[in-house]
N, C-alpha and C. Protein backbone atom coordinates (compact mmCIF):
# COMPACT_ATOMS: atom_id res chain seq x y z
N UNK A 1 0.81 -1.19 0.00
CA UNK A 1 0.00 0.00 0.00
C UNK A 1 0.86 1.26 0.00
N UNK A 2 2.15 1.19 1.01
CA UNK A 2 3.31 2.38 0.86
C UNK A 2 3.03 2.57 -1.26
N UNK A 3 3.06 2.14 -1.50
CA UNK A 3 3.72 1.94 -2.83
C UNK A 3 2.96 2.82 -4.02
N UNK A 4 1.64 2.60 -3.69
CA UNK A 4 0.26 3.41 -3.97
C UNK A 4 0.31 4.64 -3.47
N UNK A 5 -0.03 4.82 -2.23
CA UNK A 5 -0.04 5.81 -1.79
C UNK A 5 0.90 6.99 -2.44
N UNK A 6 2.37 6.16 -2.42
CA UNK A 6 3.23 7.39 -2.22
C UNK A 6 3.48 7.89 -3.64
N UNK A 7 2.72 7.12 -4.69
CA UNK A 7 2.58 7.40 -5.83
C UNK A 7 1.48 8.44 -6.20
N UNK A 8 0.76 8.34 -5.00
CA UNK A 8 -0.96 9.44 -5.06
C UNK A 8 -0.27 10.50 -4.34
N UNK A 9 0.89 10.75 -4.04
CA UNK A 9 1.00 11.89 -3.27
C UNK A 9 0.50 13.10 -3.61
N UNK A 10 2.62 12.00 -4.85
CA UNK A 10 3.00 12.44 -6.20
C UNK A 10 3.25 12.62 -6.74
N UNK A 11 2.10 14.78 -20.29
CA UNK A 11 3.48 14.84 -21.16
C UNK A 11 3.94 13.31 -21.58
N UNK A 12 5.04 13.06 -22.07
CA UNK A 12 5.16 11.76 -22.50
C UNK A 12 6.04 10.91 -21.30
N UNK A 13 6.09 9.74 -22.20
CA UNK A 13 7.19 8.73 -21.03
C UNK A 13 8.64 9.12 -21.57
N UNK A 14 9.45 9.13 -20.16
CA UNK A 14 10.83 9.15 -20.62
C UNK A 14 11.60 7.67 -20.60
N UNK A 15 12.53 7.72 -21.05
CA UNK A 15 12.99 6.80 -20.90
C UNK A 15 15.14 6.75 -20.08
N UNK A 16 15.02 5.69 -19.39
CA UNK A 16 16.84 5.97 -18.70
C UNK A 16 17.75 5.61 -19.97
N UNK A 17 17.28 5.63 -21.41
CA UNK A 17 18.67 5.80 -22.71
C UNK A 17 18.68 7.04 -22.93
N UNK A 18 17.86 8.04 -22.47
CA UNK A 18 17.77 9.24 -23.07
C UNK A 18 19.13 10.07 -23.03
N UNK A 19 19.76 10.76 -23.67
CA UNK A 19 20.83 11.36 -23.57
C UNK A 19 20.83 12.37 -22.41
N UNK A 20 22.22 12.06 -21.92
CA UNK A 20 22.38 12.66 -20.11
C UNK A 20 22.51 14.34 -20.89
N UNK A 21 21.84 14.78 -19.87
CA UNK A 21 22.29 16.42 -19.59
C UNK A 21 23.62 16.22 -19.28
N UNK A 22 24.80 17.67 -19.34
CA UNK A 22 25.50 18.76 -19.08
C UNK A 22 25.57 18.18 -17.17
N UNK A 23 26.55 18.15 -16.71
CA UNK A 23 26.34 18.15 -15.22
C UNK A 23 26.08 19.48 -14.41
N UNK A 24 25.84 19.57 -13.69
CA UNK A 24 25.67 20.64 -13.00
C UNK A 24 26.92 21.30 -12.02
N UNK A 25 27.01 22.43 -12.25
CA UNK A 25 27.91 23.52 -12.21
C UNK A 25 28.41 23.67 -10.55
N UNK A 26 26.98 22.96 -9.49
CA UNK A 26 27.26 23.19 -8.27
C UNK A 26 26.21 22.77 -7.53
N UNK A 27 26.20 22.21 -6.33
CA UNK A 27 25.55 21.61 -5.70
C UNK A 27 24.22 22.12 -5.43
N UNK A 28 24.23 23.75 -5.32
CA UNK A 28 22.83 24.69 -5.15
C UNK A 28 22.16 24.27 -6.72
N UNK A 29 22.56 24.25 -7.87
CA UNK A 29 22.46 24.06 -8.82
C UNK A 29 21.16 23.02 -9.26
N UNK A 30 22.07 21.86 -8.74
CA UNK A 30 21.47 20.41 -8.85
C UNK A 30 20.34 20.10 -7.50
N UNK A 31 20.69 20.64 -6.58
CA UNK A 31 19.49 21.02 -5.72
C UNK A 31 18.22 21.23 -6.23
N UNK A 32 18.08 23.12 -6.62
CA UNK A 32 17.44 23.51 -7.65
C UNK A 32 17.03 23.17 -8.11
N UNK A 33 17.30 22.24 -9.03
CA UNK A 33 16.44 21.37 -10.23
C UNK A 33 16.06 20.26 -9.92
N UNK A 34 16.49 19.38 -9.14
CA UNK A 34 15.69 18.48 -8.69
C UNK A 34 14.71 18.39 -7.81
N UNK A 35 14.44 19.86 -6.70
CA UNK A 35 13.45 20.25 -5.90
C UNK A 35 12.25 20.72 -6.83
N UNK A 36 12.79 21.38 -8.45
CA UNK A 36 11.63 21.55 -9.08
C UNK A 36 11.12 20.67 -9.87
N UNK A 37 11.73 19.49 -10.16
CA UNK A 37 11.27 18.16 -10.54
C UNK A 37 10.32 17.42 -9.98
N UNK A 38 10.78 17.02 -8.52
CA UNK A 38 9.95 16.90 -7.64
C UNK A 38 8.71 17.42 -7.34
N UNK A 39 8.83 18.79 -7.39
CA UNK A 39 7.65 19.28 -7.06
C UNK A 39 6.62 19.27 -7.88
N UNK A 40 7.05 19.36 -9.16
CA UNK A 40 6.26 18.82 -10.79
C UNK A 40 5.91 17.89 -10.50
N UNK A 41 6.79 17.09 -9.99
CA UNK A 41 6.16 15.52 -9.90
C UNK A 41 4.84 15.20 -9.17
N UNK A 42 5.21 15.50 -7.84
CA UNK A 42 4.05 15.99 -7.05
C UNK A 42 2.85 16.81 -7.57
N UNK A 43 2.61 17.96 -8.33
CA UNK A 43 1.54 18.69 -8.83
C UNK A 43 1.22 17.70 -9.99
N UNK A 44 1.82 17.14 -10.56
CA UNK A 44 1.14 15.85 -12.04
C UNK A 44 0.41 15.06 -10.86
N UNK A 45 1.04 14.42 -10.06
CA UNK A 45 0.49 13.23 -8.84
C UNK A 45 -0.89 13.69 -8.56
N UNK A 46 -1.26 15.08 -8.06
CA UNK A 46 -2.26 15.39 -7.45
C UNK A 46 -3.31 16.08 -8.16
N UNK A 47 -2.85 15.55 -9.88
CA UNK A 47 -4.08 16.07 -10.69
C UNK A 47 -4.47 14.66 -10.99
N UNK A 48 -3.68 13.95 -10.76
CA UNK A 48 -4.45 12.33 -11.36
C UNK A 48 -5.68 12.32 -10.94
N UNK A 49 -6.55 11.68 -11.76
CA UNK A 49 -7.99 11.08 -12.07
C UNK A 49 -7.91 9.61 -12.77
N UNK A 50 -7.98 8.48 -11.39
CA UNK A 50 -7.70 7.11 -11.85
C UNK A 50 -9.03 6.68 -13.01
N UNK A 51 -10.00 7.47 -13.29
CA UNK A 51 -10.87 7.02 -14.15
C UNK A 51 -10.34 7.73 -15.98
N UNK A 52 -9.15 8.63 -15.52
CA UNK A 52 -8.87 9.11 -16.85
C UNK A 52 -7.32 9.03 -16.95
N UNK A 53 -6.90 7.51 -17.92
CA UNK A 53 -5.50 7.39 -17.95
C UNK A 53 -4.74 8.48 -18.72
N UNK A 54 -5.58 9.87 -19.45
CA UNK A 54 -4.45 10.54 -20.38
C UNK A 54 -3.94 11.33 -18.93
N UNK A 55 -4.63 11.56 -18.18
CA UNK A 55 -4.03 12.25 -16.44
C UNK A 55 -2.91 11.85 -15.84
N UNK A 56 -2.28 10.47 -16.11
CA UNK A 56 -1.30 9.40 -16.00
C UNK A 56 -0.05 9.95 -16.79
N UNK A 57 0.29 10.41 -17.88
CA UNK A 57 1.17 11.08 -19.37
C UNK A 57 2.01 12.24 -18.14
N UNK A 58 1.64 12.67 -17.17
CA UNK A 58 1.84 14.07 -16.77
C UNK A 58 2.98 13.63 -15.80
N UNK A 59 2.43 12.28 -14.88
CA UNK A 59 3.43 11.93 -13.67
C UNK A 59 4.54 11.21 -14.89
N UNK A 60 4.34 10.20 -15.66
CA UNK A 60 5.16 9.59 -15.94
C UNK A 60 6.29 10.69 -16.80
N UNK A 61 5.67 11.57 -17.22
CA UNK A 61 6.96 12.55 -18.09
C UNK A 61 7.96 12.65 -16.55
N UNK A 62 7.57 12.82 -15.39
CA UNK A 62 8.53 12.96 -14.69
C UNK A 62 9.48 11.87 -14.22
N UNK A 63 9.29 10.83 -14.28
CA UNK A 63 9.72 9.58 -14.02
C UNK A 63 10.50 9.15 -15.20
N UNK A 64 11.23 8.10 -14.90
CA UNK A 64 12.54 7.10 -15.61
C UNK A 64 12.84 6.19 -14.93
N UNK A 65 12.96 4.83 -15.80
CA UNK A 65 13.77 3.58 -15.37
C UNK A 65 12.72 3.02 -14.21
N UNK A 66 12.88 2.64 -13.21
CA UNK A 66 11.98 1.64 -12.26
C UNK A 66 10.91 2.71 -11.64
N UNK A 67 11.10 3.92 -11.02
CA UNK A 67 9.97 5.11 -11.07
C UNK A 67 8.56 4.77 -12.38
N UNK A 68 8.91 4.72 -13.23
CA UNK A 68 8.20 4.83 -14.47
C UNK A 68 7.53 3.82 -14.92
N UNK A 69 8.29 2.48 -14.52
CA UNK A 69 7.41 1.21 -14.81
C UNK A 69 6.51 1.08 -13.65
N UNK A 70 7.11 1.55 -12.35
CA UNK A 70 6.14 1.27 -10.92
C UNK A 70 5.16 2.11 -11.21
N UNK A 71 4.73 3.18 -11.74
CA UNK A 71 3.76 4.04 -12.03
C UNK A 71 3.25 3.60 -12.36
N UNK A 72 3.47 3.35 -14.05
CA UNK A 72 2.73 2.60 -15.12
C UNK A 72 1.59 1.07 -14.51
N UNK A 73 3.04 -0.13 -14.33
CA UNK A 73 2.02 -0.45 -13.24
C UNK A 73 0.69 -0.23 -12.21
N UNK A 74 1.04 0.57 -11.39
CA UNK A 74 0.33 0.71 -10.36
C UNK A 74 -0.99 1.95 -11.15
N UNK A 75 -0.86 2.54 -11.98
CA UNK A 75 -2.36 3.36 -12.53
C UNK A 75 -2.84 2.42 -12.85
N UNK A 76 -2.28 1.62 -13.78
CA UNK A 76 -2.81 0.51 -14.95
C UNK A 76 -3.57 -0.14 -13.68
N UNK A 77 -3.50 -0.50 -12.58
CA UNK A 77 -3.70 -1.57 -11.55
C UNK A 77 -5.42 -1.02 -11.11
N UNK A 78 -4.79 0.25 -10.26
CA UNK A 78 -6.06 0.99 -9.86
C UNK A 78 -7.38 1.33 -10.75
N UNK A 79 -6.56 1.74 -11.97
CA UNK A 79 -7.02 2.32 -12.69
C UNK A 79 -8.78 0.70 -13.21
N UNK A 80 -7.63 -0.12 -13.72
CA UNK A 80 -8.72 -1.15 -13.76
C UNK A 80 -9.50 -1.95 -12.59
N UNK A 81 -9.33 -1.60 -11.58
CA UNK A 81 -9.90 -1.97 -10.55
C UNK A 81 -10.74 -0.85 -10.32
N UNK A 82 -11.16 -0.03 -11.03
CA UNK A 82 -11.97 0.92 -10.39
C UNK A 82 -12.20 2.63 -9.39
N UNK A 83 -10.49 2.30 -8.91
CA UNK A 83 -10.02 2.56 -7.81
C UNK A 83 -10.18 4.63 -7.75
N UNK A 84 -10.43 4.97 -6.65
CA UNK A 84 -10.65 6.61 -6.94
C UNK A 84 -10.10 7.24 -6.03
N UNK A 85 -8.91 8.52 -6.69
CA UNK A 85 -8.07 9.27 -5.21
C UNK A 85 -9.12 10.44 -5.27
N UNK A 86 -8.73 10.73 -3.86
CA UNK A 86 -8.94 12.50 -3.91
C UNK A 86 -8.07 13.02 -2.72
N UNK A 87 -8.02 14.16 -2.87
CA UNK A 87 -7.49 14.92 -1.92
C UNK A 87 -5.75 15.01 -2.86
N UNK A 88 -4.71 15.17 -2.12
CA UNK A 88 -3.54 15.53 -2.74
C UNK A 88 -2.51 15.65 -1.43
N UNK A 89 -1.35 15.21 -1.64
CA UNK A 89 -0.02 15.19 -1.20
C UNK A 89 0.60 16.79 -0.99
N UNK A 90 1.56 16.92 0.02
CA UNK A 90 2.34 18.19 -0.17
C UNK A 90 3.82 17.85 0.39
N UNK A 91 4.60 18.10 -0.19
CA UNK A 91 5.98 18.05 0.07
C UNK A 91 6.07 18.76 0.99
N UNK A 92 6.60 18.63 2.03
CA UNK A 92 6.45 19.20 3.47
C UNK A 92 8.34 19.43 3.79
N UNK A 93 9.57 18.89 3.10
CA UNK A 93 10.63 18.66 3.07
C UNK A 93 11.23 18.20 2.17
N UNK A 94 11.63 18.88 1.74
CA UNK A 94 12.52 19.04 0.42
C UNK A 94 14.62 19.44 0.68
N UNK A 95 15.16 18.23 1.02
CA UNK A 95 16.35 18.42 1.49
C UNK A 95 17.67 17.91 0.55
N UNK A 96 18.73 18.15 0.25
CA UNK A 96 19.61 17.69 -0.93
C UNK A 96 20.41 16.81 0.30
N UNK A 97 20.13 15.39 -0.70
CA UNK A 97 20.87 14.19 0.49
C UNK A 97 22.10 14.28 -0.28
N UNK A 98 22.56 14.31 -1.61
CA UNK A 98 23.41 13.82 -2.60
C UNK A 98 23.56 14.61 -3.72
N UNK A 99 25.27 14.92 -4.15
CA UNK A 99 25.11 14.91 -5.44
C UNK A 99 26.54 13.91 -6.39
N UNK A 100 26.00 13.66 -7.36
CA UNK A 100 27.19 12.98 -7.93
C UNK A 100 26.92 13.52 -9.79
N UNK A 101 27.90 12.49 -10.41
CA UNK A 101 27.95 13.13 -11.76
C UNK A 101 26.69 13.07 -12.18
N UNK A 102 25.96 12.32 -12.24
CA UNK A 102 24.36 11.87 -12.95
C UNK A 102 23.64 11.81 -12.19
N UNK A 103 23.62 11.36 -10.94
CA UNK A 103 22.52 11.58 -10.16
C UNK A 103 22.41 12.22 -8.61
N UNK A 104 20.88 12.81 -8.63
CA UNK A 104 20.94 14.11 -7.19
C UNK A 104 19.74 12.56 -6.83
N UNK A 105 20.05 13.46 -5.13
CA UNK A 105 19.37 12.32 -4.13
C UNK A 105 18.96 13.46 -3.15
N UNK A 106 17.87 13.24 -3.39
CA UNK A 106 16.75 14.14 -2.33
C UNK A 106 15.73 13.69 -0.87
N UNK A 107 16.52 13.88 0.42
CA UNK A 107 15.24 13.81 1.83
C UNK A 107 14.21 14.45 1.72
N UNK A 108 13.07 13.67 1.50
CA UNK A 108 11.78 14.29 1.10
C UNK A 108 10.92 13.88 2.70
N UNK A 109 9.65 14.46 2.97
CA UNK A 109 9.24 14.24 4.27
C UNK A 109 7.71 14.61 3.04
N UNK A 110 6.79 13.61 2.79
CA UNK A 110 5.66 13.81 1.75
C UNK A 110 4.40 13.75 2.96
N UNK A 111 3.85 14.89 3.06
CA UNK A 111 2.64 15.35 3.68
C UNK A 111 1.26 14.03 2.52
N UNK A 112 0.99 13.01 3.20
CA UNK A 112 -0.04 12.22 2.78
C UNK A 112 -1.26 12.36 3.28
N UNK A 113 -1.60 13.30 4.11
CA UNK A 113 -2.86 12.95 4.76
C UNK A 113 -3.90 13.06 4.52
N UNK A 114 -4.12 14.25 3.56
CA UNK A 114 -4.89 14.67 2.71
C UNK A 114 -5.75 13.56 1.52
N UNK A 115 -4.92 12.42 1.33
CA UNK A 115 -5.14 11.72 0.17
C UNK A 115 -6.49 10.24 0.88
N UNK A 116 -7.16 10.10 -0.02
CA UNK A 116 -7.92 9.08 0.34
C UNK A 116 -7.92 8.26 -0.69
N UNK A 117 -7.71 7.07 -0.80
CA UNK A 117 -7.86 6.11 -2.23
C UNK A 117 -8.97 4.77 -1.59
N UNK A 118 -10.36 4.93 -2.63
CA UNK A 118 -10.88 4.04 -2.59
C UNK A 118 -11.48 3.05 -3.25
N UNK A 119 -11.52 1.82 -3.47
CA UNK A 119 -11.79 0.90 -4.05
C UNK A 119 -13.41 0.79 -4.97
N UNK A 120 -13.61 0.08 -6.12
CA UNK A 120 -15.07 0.57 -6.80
C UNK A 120 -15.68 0.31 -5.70
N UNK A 121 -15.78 -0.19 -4.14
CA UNK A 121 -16.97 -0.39 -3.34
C UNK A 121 -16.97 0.66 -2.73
N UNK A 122 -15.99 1.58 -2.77
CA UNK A 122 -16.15 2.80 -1.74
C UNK A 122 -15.82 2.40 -0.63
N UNK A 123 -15.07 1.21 -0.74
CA UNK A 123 -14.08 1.30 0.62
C UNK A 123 -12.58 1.75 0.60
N UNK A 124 -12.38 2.46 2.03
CA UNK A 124 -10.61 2.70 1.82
C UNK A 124 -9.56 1.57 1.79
N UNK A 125 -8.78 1.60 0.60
CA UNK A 125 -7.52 0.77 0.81
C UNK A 125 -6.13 1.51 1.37
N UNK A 126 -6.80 2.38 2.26
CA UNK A 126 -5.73 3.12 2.46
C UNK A 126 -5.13 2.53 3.91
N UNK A 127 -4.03 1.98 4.32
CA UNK A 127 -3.85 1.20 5.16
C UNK A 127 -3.72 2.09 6.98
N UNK A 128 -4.75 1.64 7.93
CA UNK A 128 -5.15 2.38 9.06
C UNK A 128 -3.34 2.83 9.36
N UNK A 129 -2.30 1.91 9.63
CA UNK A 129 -1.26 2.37 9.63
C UNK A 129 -0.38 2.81 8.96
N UNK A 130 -0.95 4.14 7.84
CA UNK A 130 0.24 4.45 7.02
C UNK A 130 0.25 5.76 7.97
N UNK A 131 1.29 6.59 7.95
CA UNK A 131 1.67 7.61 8.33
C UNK A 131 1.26 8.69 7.61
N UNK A 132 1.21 9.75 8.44
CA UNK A 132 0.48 10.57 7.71
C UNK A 132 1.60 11.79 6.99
N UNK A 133 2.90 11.75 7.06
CA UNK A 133 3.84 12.10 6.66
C UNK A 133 5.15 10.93 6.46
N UNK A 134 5.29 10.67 5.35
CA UNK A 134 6.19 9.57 4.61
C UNK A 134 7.75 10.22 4.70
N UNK A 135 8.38 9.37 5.15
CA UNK A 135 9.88 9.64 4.59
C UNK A 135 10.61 9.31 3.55
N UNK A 136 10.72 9.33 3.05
CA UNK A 136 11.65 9.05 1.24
C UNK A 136 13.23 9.32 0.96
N UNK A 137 13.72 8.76 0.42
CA UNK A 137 15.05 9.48 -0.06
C UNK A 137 14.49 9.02 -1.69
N UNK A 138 14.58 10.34 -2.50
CA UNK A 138 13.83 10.33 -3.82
C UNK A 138 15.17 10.30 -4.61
N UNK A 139 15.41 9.61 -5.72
CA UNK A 139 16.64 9.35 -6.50
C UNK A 139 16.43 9.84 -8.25
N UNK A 140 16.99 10.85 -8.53
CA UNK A 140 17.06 11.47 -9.83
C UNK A 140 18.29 11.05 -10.65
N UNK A 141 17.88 10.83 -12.05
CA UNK A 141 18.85 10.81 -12.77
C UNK A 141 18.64 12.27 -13.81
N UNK A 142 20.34 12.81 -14.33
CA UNK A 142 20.31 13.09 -15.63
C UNK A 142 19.94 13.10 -16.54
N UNK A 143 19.25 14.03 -17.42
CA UNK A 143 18.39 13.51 -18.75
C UNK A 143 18.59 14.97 -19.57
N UNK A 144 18.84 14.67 -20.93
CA UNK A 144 18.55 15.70 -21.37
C UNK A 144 17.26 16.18 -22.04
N UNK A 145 15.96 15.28 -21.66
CA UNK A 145 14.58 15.10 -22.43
C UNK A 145 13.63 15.67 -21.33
N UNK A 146 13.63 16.63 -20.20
CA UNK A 146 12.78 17.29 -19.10
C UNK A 146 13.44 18.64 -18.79
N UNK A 147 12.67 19.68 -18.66
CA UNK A 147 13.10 21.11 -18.46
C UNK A 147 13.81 21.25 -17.30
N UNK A 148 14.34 20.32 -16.63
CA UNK A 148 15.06 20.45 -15.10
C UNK A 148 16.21 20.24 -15.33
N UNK A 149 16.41 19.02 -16.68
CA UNK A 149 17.39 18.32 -16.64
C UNK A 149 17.41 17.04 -15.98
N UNK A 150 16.37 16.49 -15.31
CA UNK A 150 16.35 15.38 -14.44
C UNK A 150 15.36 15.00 -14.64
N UNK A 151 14.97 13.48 -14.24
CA UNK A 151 13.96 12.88 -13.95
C UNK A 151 14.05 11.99 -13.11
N UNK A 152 12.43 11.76 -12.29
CA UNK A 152 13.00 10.74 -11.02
C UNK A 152 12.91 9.33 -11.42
N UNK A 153 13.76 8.98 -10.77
CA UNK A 153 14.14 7.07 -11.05
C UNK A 153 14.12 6.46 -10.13
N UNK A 154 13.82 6.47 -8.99
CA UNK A 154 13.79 6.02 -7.68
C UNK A 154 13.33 6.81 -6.76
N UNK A 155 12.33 5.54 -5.82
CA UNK A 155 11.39 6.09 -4.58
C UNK A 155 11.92 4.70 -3.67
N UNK A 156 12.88 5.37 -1.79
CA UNK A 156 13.04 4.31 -1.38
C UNK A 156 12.16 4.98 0.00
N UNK A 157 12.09 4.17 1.49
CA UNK A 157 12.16 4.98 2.17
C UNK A 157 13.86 5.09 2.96
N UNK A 158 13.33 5.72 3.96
CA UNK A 158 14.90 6.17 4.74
C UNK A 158 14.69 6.51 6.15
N UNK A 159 15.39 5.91 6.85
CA UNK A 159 15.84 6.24 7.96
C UNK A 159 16.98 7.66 8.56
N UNK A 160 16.62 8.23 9.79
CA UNK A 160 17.30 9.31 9.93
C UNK A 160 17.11 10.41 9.76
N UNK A 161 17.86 11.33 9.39
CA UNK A 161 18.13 13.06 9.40
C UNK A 161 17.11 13.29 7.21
N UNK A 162 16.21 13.80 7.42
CA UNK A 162 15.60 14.73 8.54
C UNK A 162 14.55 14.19 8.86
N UNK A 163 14.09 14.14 9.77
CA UNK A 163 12.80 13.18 10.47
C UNK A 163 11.50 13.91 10.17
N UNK A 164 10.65 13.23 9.76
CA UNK A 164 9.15 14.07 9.52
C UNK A 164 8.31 13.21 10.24
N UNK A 165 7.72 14.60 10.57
CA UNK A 165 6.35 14.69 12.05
C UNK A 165 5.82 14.10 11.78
């Protein structure tokens, strides 16, 4: 259910052959652009409408490599099961864990509480113990095919600094 959810938090598909961007010049830099990736990511997430897959085109432009198939997956899933979000996610922490040549690594703290996902019976599958603020370390790669320069390729969680409420 983590898996759903943190996909409901929150253009075309990219793909991880796409030709790498230019590296970035400096750590504020690559920060920068991957906090506004993210946050794209998140605003596509929280326009989804599981009854309308072209709503789906918006998260996946932000995604690459295992991000992008777990999406794909998991709409395709809900999506034929009936399944209906509302409400919306907010990035509550937005922190630069990492940078290296190709890829930035971001402590995210994802405000979930807002979100309700329910099944065609109108029951919640939303699990009584998920938290109502998620911890993540969010993993971006290089791309030269997204206005950031990046796209995300990985959702793990994480232990540690910075802790969300």
């Amino acid at each position: 259910m983590f898996v759903a959810v943190g996909l409901l938090a929150g253009c075309t598909p990219q793909t991880v052959d796409a030709e790498p961007a230019p590296a970035f010049t400096s750590d504020a830099e690559a920060f920068a652009a991957a906090e506004a990736t993210y946050r794209a990511y998140v605003d596509a997430l929280n326009d989804v409408d599981l009854s309308d897959p072209e709503t789906f085109e918006a998260v996946y432009a932000w995604t690459t490599g295992e991000a992008n198939a777990e999406a794909r997956t998991r709409f395709s899933e809900m999506h034929a099961s009936g399944w209906t979000v509302d409400g919306g996610s907010l990035a509550r922490t937005v922190e630069l864990a990492s940078v290296d040549s190709d890829t930035v690594a971001l402590n995210v703290c994802l405000d979930v509480s807002g979100v309700t996902l329910v099944d065609a019976d109108g029951t919640s599958v939303v699990s009584d113990d998920r938290p109502d603020v998620q911890s993540m370390l969010v993993t971006l790669h290089l791309t030269g095919t997204s206005s950031t320069g990046l796209l995300i390729a990985d959702f793990s969680g994480r232990d540690g600094g910075p802790t969300c409420g």
